[in-house]
PDB file of N, CA and C in Angstrom:
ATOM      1  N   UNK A   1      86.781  67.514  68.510  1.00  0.00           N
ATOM      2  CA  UNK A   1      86.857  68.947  68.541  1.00  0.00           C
ATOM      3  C   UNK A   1      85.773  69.484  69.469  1.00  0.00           C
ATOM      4  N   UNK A   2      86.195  70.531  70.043  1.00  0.00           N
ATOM      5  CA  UNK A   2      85.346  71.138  71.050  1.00  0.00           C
ATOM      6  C   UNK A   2      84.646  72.418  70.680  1.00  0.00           C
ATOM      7  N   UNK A   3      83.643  72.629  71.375  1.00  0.00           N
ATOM      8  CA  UNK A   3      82.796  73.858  69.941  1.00  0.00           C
ATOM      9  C   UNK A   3      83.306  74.951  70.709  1.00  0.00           C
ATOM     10  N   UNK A   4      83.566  76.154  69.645  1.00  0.00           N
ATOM     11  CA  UNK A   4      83.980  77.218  69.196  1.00  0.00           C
ATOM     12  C   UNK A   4      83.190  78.094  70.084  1.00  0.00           C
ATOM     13  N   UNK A   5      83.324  79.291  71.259  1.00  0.00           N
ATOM     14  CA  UNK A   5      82.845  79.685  71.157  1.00  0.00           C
ATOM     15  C   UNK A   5      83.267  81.401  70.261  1.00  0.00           C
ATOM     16  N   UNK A   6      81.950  82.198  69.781  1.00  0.00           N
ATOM     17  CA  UNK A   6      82.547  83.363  69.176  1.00  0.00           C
ATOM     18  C   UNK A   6      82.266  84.352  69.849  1.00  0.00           C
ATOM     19  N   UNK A   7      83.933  85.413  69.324  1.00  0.00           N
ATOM     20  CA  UNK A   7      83.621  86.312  70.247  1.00  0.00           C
ATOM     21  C   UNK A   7      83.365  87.627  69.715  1.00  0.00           C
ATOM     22  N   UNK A   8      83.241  88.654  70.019  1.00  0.00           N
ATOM     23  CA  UNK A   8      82.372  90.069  69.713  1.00  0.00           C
ATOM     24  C   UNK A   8      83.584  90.605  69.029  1.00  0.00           C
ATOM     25  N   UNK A   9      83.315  91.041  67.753  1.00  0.00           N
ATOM     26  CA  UNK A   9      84.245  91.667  66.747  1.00  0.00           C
ATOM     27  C   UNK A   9      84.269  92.854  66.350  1.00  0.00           C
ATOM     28  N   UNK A  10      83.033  93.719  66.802  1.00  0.00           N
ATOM     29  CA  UNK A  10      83.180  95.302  66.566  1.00  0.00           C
ATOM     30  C   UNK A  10      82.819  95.774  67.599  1.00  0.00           C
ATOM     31  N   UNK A  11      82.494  97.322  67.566  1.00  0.00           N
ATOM     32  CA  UNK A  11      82.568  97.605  68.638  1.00  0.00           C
ATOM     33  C   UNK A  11      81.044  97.563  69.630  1.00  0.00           C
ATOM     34  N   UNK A  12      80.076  97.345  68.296  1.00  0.00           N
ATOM     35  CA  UNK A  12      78.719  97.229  68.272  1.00  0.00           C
ATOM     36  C   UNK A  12      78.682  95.879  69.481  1.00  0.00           C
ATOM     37  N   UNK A  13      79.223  94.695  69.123  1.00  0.00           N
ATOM     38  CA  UNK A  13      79.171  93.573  69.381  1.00  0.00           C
ATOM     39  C   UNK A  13      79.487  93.655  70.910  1.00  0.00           C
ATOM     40  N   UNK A  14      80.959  94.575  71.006  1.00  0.00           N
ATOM     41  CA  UNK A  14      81.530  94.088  72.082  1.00  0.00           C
ATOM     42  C   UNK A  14      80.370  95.358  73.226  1.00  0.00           C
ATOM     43  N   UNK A  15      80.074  95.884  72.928  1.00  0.00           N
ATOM     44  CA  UNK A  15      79.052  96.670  74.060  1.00  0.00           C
ATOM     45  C   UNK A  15      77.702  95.993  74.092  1.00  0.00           C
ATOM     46  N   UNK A  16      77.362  95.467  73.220  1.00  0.00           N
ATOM     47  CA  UNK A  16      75.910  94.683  73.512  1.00  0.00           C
ATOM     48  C   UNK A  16      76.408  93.457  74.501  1.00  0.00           C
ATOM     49  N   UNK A  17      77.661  92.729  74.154  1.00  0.00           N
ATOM     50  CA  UNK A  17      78.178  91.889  75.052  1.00  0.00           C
ATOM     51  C   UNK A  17      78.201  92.294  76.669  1.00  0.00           C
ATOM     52  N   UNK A  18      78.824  93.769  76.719  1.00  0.00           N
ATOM     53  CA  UNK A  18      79.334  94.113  78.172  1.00  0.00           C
ATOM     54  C   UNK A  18      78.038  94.554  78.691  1.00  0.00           C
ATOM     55  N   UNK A  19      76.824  94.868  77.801  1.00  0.00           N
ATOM     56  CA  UNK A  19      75.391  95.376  78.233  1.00  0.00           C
ATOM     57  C   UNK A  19      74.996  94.248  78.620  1.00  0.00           C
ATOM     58  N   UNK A  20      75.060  92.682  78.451  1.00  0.00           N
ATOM     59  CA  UNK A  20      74.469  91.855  78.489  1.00  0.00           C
ATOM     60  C   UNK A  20      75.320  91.047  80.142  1.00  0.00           C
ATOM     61  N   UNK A  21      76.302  91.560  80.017  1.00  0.00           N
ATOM     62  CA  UNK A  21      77.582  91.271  81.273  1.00  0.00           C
ATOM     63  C   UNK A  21      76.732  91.894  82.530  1.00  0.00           C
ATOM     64  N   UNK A  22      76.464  93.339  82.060  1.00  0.00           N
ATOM     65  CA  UNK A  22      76.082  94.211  83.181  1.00  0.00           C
ATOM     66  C   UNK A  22      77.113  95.102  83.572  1.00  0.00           C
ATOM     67  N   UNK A  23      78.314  95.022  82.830  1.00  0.00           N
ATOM     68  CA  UNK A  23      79.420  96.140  82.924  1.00  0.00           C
ATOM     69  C   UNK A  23      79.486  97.292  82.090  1.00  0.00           C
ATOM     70  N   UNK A  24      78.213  97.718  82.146  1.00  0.00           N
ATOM     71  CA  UNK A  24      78.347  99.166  80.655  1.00  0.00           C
ATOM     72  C   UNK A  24      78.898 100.169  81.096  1.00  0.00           C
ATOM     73  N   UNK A  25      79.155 100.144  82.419  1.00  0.00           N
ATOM     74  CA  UNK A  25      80.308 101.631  82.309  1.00  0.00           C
ATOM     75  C   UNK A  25      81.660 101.188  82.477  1.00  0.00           C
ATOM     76  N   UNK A  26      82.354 100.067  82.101  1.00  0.00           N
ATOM     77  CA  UNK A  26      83.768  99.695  81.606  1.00  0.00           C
ATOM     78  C   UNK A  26      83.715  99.631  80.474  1.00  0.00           C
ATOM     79  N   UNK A  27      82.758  99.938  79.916  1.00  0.00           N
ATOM     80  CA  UNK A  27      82.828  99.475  78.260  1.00  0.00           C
ATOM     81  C   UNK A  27      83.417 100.925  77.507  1.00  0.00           C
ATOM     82  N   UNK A  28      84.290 100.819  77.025  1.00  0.00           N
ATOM     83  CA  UNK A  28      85.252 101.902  76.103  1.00  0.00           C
ATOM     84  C   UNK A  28      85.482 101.528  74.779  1.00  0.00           C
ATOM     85  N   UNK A  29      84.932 102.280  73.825  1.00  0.00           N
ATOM     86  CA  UNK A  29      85.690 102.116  72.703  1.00  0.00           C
ATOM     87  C   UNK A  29      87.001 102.338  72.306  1.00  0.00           C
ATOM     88  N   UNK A  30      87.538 101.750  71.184  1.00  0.00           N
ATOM     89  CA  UNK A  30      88.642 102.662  71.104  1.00  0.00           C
ATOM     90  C   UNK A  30      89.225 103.498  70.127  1.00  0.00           C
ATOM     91  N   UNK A  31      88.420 103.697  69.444  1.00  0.00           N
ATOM     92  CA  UNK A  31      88.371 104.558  68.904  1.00  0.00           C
ATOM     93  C   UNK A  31      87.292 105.465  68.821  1.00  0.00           C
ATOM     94  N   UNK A  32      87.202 106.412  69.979  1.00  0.00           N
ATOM     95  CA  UNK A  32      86.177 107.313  70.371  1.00  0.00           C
ATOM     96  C   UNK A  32      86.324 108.984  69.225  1.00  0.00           C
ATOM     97  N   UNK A  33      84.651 109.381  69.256  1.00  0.00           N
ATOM     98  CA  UNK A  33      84.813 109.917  68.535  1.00  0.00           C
ATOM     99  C   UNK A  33      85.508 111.510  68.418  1.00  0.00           C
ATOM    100  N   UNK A  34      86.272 112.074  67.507  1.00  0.00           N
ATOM    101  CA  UNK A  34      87.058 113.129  67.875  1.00  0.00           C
ATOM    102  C   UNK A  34      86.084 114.092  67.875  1.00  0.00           C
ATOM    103  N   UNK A  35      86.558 115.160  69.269  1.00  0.00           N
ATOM    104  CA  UNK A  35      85.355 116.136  69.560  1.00  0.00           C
ATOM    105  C   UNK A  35      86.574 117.253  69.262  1.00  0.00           C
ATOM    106  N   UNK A  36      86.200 118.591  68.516  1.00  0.00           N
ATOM    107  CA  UNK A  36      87.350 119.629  68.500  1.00  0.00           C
ATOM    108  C   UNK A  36      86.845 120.736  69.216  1.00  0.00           C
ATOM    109  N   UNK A  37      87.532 120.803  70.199  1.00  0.00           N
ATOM    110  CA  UNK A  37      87.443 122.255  71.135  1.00  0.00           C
ATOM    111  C   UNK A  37      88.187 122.846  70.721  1.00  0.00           C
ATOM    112  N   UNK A  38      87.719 124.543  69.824  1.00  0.00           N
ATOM    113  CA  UNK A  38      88.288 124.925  69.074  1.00  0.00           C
ATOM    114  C   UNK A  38      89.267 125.834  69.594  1.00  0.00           C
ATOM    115  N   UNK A  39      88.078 126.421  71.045  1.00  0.00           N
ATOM    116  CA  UNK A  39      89.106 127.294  72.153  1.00  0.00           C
ATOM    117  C   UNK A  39      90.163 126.392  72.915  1.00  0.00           C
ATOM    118  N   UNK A  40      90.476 125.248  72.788  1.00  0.00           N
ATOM    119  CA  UNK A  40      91.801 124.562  73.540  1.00  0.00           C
ATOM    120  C   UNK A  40      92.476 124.389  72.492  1.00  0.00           C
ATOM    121  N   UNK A  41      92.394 124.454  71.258  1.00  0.00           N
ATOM    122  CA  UNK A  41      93.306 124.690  69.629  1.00  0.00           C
ATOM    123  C   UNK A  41      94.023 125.486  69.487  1.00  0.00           C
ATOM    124  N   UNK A  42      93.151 126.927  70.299  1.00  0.00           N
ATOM    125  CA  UNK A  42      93.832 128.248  69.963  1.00  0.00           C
ATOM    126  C   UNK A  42      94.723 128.529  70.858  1.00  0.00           C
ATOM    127  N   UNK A  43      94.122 127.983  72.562  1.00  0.00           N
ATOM    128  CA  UNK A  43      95.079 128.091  73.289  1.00  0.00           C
ATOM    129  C   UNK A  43      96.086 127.065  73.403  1.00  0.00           C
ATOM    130  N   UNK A  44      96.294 126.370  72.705  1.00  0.00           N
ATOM    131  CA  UNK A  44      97.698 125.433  72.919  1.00  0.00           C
ATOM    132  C   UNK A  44      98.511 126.435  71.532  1.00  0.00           C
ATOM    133  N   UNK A  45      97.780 126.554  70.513  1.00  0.00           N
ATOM    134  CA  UNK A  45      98.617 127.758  69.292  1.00  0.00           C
ATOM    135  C   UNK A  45      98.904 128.197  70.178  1.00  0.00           C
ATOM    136  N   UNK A  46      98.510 129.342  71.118  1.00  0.00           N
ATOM    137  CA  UNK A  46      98.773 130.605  71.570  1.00  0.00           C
ATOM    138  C   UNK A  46      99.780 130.429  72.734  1.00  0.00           C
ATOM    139  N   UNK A  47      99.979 129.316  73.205  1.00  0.00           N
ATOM    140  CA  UNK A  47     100.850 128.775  74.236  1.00  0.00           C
ATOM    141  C   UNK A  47     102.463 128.302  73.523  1.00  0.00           C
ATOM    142  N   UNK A  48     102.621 127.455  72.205  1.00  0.00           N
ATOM    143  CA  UNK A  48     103.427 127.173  71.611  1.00  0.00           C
ATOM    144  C   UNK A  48     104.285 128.145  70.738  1.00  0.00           C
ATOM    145  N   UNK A  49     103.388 129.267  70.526  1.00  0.00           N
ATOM    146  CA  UNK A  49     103.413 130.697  69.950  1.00  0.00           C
ATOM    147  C   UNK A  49     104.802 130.988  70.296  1.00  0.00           C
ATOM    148  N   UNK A  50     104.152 131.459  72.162  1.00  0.00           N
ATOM    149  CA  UNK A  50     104.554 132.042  72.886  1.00  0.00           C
ATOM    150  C   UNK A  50     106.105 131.262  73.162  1.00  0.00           C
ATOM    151  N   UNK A  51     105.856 130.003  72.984  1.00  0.00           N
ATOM    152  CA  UNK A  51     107.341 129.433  73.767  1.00  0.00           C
ATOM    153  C   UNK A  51     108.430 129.779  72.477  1.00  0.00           C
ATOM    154  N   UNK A  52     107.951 129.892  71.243  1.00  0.00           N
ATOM    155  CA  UNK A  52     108.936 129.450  70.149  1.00  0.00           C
ATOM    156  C   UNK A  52     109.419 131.365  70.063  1.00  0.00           C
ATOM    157  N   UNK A  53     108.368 131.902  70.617  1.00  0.00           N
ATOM    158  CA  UNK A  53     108.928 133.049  70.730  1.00  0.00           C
ATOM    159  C   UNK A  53     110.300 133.320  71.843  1.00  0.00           C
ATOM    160  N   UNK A  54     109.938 132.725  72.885  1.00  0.00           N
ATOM    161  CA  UNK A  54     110.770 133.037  73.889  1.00  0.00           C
ATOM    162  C   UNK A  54     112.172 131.940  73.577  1.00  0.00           C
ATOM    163  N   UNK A  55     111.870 131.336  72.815  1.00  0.00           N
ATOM    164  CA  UNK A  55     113.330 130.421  72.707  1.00  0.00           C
ATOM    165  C   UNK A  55     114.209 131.137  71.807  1.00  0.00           C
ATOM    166  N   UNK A  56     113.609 131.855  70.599  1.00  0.00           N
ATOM    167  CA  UNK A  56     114.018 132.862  69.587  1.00  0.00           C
ATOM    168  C   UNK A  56     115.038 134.331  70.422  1.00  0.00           C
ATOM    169  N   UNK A  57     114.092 134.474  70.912  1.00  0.00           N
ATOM    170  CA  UNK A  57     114.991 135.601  71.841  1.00  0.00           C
ATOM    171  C   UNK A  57     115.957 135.388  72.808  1.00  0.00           C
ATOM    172  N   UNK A  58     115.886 133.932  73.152  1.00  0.00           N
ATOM    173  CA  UNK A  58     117.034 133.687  74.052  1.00  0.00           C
ATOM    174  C   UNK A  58     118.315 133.282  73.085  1.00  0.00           C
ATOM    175  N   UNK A  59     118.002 132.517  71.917  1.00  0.00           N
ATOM    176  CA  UNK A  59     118.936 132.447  71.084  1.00  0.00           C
ATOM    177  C   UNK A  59     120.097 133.639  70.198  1.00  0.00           C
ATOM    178  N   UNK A  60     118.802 134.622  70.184  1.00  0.00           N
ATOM    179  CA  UNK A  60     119.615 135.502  69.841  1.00  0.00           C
ATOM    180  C   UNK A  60     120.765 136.682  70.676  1.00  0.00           C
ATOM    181  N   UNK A  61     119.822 136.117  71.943  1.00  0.00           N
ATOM    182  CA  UNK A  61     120.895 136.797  73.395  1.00  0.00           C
ATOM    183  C   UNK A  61     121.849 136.035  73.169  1.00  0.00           C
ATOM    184  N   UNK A  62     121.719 134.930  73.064  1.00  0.00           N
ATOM    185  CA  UNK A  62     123.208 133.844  73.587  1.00  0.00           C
ATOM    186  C   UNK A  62     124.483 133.851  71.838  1.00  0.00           C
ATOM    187  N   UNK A  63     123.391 134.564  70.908  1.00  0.00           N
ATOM    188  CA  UNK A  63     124.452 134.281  69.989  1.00  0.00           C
ATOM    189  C   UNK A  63     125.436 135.974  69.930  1.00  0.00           C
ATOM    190  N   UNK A  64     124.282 136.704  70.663  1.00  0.00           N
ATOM    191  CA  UNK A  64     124.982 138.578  70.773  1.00  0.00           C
ATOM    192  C   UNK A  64     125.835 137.832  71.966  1.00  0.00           C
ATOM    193  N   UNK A  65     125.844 137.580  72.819  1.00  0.00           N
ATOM    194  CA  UNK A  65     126.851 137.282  73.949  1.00  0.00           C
ATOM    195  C   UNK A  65     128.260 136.273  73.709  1.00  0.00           C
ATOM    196  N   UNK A  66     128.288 135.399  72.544  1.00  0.00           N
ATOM    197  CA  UNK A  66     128.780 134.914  71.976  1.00  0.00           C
ATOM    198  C   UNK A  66     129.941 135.534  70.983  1.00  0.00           C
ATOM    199  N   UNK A  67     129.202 136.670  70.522  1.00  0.00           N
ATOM    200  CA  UNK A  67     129.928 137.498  69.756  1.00  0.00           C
ATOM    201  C   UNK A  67     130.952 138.161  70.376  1.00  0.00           C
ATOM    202  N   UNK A  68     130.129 138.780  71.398  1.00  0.00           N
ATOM    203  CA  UNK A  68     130.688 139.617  72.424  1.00  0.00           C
ATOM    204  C   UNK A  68     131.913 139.146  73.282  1.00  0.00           C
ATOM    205  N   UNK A  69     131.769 137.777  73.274  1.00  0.00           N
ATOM    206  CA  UNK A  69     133.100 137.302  74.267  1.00  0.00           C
ATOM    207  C   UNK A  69     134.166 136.867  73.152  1.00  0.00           C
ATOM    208  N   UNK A  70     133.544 136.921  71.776  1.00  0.00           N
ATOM    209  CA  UNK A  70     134.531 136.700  70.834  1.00  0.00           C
ATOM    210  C   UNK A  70     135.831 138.168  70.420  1.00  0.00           C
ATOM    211  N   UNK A  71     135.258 139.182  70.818  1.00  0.00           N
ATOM    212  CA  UNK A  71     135.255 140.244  70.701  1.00  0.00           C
ATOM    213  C   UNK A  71     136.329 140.667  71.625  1.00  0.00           C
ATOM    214  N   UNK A  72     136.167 140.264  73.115  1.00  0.00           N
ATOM    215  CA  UNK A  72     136.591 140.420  74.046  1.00  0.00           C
ATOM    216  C   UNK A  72     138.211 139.724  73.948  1.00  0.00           C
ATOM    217  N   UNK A  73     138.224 138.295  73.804  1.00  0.00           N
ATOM    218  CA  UNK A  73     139.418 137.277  73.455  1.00  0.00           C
ATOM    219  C   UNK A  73     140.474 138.379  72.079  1.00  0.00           C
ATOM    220  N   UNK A  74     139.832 138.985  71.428  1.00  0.00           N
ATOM    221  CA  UNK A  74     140.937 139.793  70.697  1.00  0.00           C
ATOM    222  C   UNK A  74     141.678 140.679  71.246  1.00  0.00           C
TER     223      UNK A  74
END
């Protein structure tokens, strides 16, 4: 048998490894920590808002126009 070598198992491990490589700016965790930008929260709300609004109103055009050509066929 040929000896084992071991390899870096957290994330601690695996950056002291890539520090010891000399590659510390490839070194990525992966599970980095969550940062909340509260103003890009509000503006994606305020963006999704806006679309579910505008799909609402087109629906209800297309179901009055719907009516309307039903209306028409009589």
């Amino acid at each position: 048998m040929g000896s084992r070598a071991t390899r870096p198992n957290n994330a601690d491990e695996k950056m002291i490894a890539a520090i010891e490589r000399g590659d510390q700016g490839m070194f990525k965790d992966r599970k980095p920590p969550k940062g909340t930008d509260k103003k890009l929260i509000k503006e994606k709300e305020a963006r999704s808002q806006k679309a579910r609004n505008k799909v609402e109103r087109l629906k209800a055009l297309r179901l009055a126009a719907e009516k309307e050509g039903k209306k028409k066929k009589k």
